[in-house]
PDB file of N, CA and C in Angstrom:
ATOM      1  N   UNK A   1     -12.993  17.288  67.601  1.00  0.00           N
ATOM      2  CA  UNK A   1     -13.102  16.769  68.952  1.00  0.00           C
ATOM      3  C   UNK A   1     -11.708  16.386  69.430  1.00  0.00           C
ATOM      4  N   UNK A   2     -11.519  16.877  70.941  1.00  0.00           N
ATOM      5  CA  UNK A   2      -9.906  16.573  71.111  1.00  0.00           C
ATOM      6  C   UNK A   2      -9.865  15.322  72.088  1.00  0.00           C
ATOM      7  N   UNK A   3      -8.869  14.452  71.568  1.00  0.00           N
ATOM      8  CA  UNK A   3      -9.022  13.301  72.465  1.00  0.00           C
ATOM      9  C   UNK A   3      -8.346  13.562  74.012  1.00  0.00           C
ATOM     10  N   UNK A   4      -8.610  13.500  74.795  1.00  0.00           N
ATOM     11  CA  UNK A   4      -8.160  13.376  75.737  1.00  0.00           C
ATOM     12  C   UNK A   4      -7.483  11.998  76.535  1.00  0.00           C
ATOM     13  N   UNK A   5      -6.038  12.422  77.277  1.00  0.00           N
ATOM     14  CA  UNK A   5      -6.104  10.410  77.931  1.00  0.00           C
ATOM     15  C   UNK A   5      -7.203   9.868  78.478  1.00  0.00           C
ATOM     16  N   UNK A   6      -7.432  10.087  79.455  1.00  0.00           N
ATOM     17  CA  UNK A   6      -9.126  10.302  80.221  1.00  0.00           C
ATOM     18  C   UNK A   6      -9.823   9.227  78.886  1.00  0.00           C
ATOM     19  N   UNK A   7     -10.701  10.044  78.131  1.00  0.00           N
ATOM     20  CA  UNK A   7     -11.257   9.800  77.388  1.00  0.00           C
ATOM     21  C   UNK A   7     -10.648   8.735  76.123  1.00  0.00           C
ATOM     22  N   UNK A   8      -9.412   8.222  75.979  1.00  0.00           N
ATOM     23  CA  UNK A   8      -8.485   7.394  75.192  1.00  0.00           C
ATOM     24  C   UNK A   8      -8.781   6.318  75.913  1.00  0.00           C
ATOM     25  N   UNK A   9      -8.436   5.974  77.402  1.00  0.00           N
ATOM     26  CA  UNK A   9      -8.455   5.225  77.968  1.00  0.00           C
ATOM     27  C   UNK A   9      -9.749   4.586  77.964  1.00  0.00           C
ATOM     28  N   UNK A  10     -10.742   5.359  78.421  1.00  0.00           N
ATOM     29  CA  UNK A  10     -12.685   4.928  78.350  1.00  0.00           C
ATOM     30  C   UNK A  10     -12.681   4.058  77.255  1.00  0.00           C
ATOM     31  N   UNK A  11     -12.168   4.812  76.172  1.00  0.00           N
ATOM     32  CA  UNK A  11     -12.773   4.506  74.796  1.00  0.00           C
ATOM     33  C   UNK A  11     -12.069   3.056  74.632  1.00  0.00           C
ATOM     34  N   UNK A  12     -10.628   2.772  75.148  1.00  0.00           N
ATOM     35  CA  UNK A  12      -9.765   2.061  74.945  1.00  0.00           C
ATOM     36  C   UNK A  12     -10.669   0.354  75.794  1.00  0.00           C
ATOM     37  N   UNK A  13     -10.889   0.695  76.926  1.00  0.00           N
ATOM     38  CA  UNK A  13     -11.843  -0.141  77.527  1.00  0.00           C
ATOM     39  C   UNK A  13     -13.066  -0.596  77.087  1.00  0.00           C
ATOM     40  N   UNK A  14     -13.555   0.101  76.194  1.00  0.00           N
ATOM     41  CA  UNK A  14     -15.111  -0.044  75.800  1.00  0.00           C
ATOM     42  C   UNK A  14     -14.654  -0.604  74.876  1.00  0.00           C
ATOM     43  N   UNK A  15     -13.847  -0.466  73.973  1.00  0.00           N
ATOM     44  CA  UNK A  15     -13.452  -1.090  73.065  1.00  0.00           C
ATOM     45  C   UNK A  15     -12.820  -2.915  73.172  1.00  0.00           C
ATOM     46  N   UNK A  16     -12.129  -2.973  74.057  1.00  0.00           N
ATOM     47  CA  UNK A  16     -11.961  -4.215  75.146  1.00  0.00           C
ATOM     48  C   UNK A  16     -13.020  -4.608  74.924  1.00  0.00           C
ATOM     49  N   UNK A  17     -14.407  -4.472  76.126  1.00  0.00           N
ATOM     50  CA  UNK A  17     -15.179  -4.891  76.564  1.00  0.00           C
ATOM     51  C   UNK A  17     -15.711  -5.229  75.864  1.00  0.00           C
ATOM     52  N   UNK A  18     -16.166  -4.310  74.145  1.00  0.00           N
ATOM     53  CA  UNK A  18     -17.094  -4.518  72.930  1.00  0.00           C
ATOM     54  C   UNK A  18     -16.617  -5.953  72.346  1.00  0.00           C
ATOM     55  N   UNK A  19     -14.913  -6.405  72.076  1.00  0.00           N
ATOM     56  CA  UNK A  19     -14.680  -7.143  71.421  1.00  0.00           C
ATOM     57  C   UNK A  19     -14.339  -8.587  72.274  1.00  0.00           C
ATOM     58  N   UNK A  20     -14.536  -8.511  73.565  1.00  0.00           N
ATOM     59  CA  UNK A  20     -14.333  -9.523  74.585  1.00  0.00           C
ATOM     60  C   UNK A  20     -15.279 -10.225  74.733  1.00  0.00           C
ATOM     61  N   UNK A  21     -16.574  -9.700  74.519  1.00  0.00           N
ATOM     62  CA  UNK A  21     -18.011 -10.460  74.974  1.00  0.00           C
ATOM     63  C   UNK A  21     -18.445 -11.324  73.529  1.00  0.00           C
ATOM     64  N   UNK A  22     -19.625 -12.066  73.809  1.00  0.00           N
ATOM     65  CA  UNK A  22     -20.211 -12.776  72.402  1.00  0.00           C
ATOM     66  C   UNK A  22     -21.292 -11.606  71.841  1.00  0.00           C
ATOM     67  N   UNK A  23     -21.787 -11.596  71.201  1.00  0.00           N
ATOM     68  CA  UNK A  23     -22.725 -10.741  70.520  1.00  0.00           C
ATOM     69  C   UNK A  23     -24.552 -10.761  71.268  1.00  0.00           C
ATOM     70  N   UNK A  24     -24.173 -11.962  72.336  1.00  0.00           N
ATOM     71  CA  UNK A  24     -25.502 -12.042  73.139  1.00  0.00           C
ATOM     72  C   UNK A  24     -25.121 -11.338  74.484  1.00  0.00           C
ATOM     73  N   UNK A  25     -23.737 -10.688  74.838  1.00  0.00           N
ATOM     74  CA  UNK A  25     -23.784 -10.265  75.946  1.00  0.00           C
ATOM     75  C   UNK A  25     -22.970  -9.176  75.894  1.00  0.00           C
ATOM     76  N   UNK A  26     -23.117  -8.596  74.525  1.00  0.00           N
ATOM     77  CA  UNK A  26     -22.876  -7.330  74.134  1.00  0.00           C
ATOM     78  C   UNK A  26     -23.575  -5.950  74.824  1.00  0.00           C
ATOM     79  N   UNK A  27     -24.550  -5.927  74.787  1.00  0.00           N
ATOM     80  CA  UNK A  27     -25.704  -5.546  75.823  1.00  0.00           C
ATOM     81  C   UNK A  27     -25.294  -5.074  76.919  1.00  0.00           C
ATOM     82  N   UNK A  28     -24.640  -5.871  77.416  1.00  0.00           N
ATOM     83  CA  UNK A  28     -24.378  -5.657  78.659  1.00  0.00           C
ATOM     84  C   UNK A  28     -23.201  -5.486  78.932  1.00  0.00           C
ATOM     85  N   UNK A  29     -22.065  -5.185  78.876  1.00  0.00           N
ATOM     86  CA  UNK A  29     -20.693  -4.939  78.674  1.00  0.00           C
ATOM     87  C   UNK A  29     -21.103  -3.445  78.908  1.00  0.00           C
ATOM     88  N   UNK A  30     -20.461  -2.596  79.772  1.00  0.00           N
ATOM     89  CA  UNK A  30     -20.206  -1.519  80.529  1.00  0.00           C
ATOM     90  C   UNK A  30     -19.355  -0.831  81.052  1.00  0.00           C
ATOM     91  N   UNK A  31     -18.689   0.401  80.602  1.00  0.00           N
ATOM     92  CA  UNK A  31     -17.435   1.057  81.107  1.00  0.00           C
ATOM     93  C   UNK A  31     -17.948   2.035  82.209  1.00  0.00           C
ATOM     94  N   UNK A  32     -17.250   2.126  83.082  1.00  0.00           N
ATOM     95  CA  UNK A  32     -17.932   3.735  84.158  1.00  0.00           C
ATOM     96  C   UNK A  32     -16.354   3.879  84.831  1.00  0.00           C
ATOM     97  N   UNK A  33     -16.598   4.983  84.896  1.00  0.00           N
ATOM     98  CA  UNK A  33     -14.945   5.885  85.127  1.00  0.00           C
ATOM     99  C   UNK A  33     -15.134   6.223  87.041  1.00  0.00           C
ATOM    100  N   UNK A  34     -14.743   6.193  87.562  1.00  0.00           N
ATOM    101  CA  UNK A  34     -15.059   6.657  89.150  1.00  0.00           C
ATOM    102  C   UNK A  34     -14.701   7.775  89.432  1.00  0.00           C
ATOM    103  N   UNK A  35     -15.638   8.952  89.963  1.00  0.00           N
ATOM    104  CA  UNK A  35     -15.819  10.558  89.600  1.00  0.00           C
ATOM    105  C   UNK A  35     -16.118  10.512  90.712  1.00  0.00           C
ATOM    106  N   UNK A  36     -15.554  11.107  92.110  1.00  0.00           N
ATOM    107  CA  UNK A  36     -16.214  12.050  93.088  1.00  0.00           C
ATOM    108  C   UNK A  36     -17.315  12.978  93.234  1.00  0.00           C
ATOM    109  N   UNK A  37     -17.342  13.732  92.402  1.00  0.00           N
ATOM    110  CA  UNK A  37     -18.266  15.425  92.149  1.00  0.00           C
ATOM    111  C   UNK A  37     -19.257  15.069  91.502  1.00  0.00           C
ATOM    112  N   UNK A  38     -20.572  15.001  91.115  1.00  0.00           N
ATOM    113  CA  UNK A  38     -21.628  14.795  90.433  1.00  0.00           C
ATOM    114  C   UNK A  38     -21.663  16.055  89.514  1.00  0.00           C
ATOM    115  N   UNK A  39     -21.947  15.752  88.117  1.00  0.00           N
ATOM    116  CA  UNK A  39     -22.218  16.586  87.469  1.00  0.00           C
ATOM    117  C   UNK A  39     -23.083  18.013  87.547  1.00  0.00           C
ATOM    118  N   UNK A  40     -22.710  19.483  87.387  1.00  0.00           N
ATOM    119  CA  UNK A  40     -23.827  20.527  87.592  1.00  0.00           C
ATOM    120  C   UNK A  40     -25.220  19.715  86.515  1.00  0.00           C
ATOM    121  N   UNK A  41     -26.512  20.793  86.776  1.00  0.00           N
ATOM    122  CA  UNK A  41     -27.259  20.440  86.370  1.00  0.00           C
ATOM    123  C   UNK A  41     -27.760  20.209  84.873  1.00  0.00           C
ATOM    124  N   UNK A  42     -28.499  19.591  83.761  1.00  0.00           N
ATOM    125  CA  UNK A  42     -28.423  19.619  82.852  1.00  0.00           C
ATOM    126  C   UNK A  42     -28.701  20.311  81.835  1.00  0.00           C
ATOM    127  N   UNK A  43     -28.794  21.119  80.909  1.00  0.00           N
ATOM    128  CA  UNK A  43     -29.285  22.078  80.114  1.00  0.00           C
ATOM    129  C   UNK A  43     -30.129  21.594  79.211  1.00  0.00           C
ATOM    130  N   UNK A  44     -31.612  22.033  79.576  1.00  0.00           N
ATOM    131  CA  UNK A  44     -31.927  21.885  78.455  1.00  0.00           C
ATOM    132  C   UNK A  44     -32.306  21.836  77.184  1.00  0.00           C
ATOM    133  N   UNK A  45     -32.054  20.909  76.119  1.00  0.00           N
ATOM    134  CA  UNK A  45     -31.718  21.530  75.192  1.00  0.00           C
ATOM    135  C   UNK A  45     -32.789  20.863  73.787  1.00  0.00           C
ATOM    136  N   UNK A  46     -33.544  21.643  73.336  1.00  0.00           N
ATOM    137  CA  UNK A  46     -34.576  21.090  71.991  1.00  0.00           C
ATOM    138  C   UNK A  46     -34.269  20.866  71.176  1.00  0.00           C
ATOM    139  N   UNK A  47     -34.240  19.639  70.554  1.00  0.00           N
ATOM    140  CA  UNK A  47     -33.716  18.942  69.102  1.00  0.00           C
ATOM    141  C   UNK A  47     -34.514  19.777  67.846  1.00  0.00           C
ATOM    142  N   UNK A  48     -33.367  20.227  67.408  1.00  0.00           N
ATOM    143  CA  UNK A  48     -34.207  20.674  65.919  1.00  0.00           C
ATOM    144  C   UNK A  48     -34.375  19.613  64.601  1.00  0.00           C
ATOM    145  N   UNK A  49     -35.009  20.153  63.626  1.00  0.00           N
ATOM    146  CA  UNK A  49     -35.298  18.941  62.826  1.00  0.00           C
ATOM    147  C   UNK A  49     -33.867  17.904  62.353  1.00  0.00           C
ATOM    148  N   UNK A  50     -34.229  16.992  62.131  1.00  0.00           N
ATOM    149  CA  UNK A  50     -33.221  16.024  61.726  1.00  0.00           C
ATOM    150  C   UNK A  50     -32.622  16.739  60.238  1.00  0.00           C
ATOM    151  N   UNK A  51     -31.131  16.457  60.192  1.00  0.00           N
ATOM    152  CA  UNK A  51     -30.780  16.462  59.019  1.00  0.00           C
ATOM    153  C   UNK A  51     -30.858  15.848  58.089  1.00  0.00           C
ATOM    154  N   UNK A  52     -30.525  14.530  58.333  1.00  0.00           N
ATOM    155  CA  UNK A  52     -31.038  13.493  57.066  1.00  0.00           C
ATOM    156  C   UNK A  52     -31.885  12.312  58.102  1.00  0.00           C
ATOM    157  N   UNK A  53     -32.399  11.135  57.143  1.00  0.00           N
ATOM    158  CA  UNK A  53     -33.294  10.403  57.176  1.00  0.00           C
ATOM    159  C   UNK A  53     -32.520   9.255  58.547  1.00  0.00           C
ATOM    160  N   UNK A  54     -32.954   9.155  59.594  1.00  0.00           N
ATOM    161  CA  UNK A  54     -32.228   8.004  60.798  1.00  0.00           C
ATOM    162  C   UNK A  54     -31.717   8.303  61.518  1.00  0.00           C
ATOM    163  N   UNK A  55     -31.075   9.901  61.322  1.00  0.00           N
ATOM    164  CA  UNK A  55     -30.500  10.619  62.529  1.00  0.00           C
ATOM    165  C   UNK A  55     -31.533  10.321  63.036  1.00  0.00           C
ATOM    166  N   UNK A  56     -30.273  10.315  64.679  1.00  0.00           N
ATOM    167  CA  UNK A  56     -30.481   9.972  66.408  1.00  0.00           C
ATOM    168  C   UNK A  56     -30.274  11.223  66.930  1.00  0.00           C
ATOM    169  N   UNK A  57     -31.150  12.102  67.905  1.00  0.00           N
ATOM    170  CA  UNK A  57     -30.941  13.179  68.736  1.00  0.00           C
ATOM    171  C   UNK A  57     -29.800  12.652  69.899  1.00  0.00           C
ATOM    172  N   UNK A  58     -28.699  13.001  69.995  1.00  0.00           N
ATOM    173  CA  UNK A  58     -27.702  12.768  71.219  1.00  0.00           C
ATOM    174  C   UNK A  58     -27.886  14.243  72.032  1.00  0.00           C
ATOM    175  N   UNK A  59     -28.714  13.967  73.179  1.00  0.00           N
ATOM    176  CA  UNK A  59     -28.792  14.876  74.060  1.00  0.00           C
ATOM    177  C   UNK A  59     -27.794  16.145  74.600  1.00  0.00           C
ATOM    178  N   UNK A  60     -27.778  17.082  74.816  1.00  0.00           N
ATOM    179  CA  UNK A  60     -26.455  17.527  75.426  1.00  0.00           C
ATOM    180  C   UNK A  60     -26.083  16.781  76.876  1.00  0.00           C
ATOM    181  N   UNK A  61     -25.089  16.834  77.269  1.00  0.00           N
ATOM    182  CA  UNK A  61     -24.774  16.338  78.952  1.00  0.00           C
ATOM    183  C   UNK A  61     -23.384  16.781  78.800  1.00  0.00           C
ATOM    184  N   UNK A  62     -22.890  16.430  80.473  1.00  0.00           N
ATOM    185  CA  UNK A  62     -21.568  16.648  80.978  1.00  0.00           C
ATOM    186  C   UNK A  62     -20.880  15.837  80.439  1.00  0.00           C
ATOM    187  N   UNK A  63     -19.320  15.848  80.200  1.00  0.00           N
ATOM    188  CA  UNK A  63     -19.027  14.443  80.340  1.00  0.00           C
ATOM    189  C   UNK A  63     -17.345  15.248  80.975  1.00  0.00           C
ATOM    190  N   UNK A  64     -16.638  14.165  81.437  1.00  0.00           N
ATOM    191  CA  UNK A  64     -15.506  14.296  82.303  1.00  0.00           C
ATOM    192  C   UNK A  64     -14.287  14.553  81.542  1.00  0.00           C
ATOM    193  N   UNK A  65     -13.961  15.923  81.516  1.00  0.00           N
ATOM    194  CA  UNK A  65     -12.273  16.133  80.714  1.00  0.00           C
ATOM    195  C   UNK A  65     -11.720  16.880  81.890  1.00  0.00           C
ATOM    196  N   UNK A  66     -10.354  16.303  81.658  1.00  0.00           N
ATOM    197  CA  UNK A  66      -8.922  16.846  82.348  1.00  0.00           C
ATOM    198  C   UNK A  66      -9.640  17.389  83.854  1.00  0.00           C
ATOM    199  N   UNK A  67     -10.546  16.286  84.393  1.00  0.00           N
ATOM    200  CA  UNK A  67     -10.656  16.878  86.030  1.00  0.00           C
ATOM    201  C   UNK A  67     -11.677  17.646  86.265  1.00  0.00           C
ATOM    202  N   UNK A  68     -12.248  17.540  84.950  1.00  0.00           N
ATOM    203  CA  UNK A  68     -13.692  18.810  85.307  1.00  0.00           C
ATOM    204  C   UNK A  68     -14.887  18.514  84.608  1.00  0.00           C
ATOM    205  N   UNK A  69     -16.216  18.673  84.853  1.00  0.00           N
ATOM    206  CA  UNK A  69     -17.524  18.447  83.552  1.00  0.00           C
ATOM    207  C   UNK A  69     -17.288  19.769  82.698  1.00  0.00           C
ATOM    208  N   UNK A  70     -17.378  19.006  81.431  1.00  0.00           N
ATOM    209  CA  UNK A  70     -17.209  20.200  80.798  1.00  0.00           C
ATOM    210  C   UNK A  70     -18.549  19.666  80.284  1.00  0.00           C
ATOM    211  N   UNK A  71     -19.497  20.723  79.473  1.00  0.00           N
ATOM    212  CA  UNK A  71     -20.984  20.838  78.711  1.00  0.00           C
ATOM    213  C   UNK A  71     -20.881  20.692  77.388  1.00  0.00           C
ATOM    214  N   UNK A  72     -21.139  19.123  76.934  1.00  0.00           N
ATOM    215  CA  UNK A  72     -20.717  18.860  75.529  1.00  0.00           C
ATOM    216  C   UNK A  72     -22.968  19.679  74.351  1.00  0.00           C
ATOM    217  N   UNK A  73     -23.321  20.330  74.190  1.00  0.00           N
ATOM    218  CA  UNK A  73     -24.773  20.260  73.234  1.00  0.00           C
ATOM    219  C   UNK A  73     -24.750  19.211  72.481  1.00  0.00           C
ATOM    220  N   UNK A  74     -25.891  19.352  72.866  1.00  0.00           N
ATOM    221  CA  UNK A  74     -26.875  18.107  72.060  1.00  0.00           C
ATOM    222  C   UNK A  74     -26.435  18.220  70.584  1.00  0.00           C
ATOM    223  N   UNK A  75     -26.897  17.512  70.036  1.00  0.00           N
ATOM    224  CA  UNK A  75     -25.856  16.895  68.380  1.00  0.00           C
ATOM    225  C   UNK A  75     -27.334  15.699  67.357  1.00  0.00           C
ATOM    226  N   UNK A  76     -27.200  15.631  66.502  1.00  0.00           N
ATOM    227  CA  UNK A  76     -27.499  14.707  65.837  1.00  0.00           C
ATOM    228  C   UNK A  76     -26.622  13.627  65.282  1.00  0.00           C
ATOM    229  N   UNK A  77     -26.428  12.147  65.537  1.00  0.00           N
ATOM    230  CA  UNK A  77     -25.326  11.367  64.717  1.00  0.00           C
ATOM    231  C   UNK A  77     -26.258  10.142  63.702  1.00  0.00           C
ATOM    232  N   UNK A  78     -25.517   9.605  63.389  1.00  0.00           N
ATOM    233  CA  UNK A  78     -25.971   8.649  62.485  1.00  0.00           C
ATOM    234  C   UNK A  78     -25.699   6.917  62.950  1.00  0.00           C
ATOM    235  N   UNK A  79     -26.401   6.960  63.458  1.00  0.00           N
ATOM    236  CA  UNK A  79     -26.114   5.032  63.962  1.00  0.00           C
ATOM    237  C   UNK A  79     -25.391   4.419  63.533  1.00  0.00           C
ATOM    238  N   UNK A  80     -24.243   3.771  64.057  1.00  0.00           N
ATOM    239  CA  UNK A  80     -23.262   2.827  63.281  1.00  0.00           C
ATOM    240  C   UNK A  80     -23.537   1.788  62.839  1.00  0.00           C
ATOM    241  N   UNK A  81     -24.494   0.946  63.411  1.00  0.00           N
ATOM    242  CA  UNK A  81     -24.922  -0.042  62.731  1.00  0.00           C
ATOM    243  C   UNK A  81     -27.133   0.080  62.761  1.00  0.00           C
ATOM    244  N   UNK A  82     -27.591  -1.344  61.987  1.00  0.00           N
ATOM    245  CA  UNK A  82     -28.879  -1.270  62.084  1.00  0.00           C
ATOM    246  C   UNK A  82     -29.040  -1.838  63.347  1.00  0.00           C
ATOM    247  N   UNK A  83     -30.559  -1.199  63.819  1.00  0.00           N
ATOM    248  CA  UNK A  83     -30.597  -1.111  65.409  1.00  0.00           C
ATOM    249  C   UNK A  83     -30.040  -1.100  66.640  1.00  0.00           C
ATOM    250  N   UNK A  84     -29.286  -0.132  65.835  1.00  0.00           N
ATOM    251  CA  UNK A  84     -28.420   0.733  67.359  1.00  0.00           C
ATOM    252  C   UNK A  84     -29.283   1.287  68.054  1.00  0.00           C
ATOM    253  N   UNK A  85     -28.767   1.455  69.406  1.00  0.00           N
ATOM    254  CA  UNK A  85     -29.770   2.762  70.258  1.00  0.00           C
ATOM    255  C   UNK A  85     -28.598   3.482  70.978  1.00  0.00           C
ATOM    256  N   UNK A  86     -29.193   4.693  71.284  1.00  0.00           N
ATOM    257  CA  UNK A  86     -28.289   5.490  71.996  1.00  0.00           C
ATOM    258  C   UNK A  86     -28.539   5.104  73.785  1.00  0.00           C
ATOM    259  N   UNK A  87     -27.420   5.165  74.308  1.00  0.00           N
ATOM    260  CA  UNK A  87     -27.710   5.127  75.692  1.00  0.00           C
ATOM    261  C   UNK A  87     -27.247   5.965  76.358  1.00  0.00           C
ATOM    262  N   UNK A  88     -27.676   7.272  76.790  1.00  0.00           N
ATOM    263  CA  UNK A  88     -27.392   8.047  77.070  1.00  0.00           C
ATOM    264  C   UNK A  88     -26.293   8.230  78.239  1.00  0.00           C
ATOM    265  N   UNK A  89     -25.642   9.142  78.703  1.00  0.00           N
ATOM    266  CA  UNK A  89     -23.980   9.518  79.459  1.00  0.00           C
ATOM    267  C   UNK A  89     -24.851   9.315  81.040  1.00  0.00           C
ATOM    268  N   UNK A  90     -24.325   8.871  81.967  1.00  0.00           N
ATOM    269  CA  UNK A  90     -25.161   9.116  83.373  1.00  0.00           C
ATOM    270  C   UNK A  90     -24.088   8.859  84.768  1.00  0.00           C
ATOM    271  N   UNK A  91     -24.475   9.489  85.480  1.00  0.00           N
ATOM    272  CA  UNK A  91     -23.618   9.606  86.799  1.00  0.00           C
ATOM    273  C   UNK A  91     -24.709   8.733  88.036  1.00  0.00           C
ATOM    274  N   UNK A  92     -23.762   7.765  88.163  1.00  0.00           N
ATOM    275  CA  UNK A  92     -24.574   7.147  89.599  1.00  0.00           C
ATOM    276  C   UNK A  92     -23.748   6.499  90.773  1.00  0.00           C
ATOM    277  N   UNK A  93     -24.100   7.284  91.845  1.00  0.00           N
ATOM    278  CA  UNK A  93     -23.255   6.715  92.669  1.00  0.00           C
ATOM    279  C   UNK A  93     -21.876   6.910  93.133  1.00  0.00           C
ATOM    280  N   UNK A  94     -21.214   8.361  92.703  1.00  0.00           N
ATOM    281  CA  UNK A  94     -20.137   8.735  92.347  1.00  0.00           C
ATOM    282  C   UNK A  94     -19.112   7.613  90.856  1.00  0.00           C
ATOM    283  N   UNK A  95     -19.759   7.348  90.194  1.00  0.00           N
ATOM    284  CA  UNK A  95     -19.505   6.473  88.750  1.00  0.00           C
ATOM    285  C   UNK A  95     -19.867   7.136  87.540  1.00  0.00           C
ATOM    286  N   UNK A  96     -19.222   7.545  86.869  1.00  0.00           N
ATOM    287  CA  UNK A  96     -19.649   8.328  85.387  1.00  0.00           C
ATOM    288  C   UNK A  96     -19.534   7.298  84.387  1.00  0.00           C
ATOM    289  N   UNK A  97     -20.809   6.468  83.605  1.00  0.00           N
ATOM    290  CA  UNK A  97     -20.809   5.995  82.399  1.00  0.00           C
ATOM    291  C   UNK A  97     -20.971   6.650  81.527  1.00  0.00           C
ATOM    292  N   UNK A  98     -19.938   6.884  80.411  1.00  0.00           N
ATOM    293  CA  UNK A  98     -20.281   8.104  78.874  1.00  0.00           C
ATOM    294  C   UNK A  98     -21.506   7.090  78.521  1.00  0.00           C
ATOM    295  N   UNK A  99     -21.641   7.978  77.489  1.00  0.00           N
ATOM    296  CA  UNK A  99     -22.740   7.540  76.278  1.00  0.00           C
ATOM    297  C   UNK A  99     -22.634   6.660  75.250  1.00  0.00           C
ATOM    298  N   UNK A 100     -23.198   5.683  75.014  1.00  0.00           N
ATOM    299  CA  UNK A 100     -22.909   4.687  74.093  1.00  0.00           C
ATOM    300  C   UNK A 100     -23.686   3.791  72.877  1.00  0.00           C
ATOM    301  N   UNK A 101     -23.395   3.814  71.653  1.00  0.00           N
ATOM    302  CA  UNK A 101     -24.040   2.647  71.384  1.00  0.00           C
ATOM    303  C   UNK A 101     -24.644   1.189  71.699  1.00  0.00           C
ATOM    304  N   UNK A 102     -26.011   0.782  71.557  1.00  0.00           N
ATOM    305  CA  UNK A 102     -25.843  -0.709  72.317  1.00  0.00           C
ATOM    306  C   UNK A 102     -27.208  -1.347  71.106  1.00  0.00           C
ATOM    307  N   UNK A 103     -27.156  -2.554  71.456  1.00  0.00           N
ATOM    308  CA  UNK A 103     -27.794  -3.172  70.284  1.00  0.00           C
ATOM    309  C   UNK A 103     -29.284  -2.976  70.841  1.00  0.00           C
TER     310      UNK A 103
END
């Protein structure tokens, strides 16, 4: 996976935001990037069986490199911690939030 600034920066903020809050308002701590263009439409895409035991289906979606949506497929990962959830990548409002872990 290639890092991009774009994407250094997000990550760099979320990372902020993750270690700035208390662990009760973790939850809610939120990065969104401000995007003009709304993403093309979504592909969709059928989870095949899990690889091992706790894999999480991570959907395919857009997400924003060097000025453009590029089409990341759907994936299986492994939760970083116990009761993680995935929160999926979403565009609202001309605002792109990536995808994230949250408790």
């Amino acid at each position: 996976m290639k890092i991009t600034p774009l994407r250094t920066l997000a990550l760099a903020g979320a990372a902020f935001a993750f270690l700035s809050v208390t662990p009760n308002q973790a939850s809610a701590a939120e990065v969104s990037i401000r995007i003009g263009t709304p993403p093309p439409p979504v592909v969709v895409e059928r989870p095949w069986a899990p690889p091992y035991r706790g894999a999480v289906w991570i959907a395919g979606h857009h997400e924003w490199i060097r000025g453009q949506w590029v089409w990341v497929g759907g994936y299986y990962a492994y939760p970083p911690y116990r009761g993680a959830v995935w929160v999926s990548a979403r565009y609202r409002h001309g605002y792109y939030y990536p995808g994230h872990w949250a408790r």
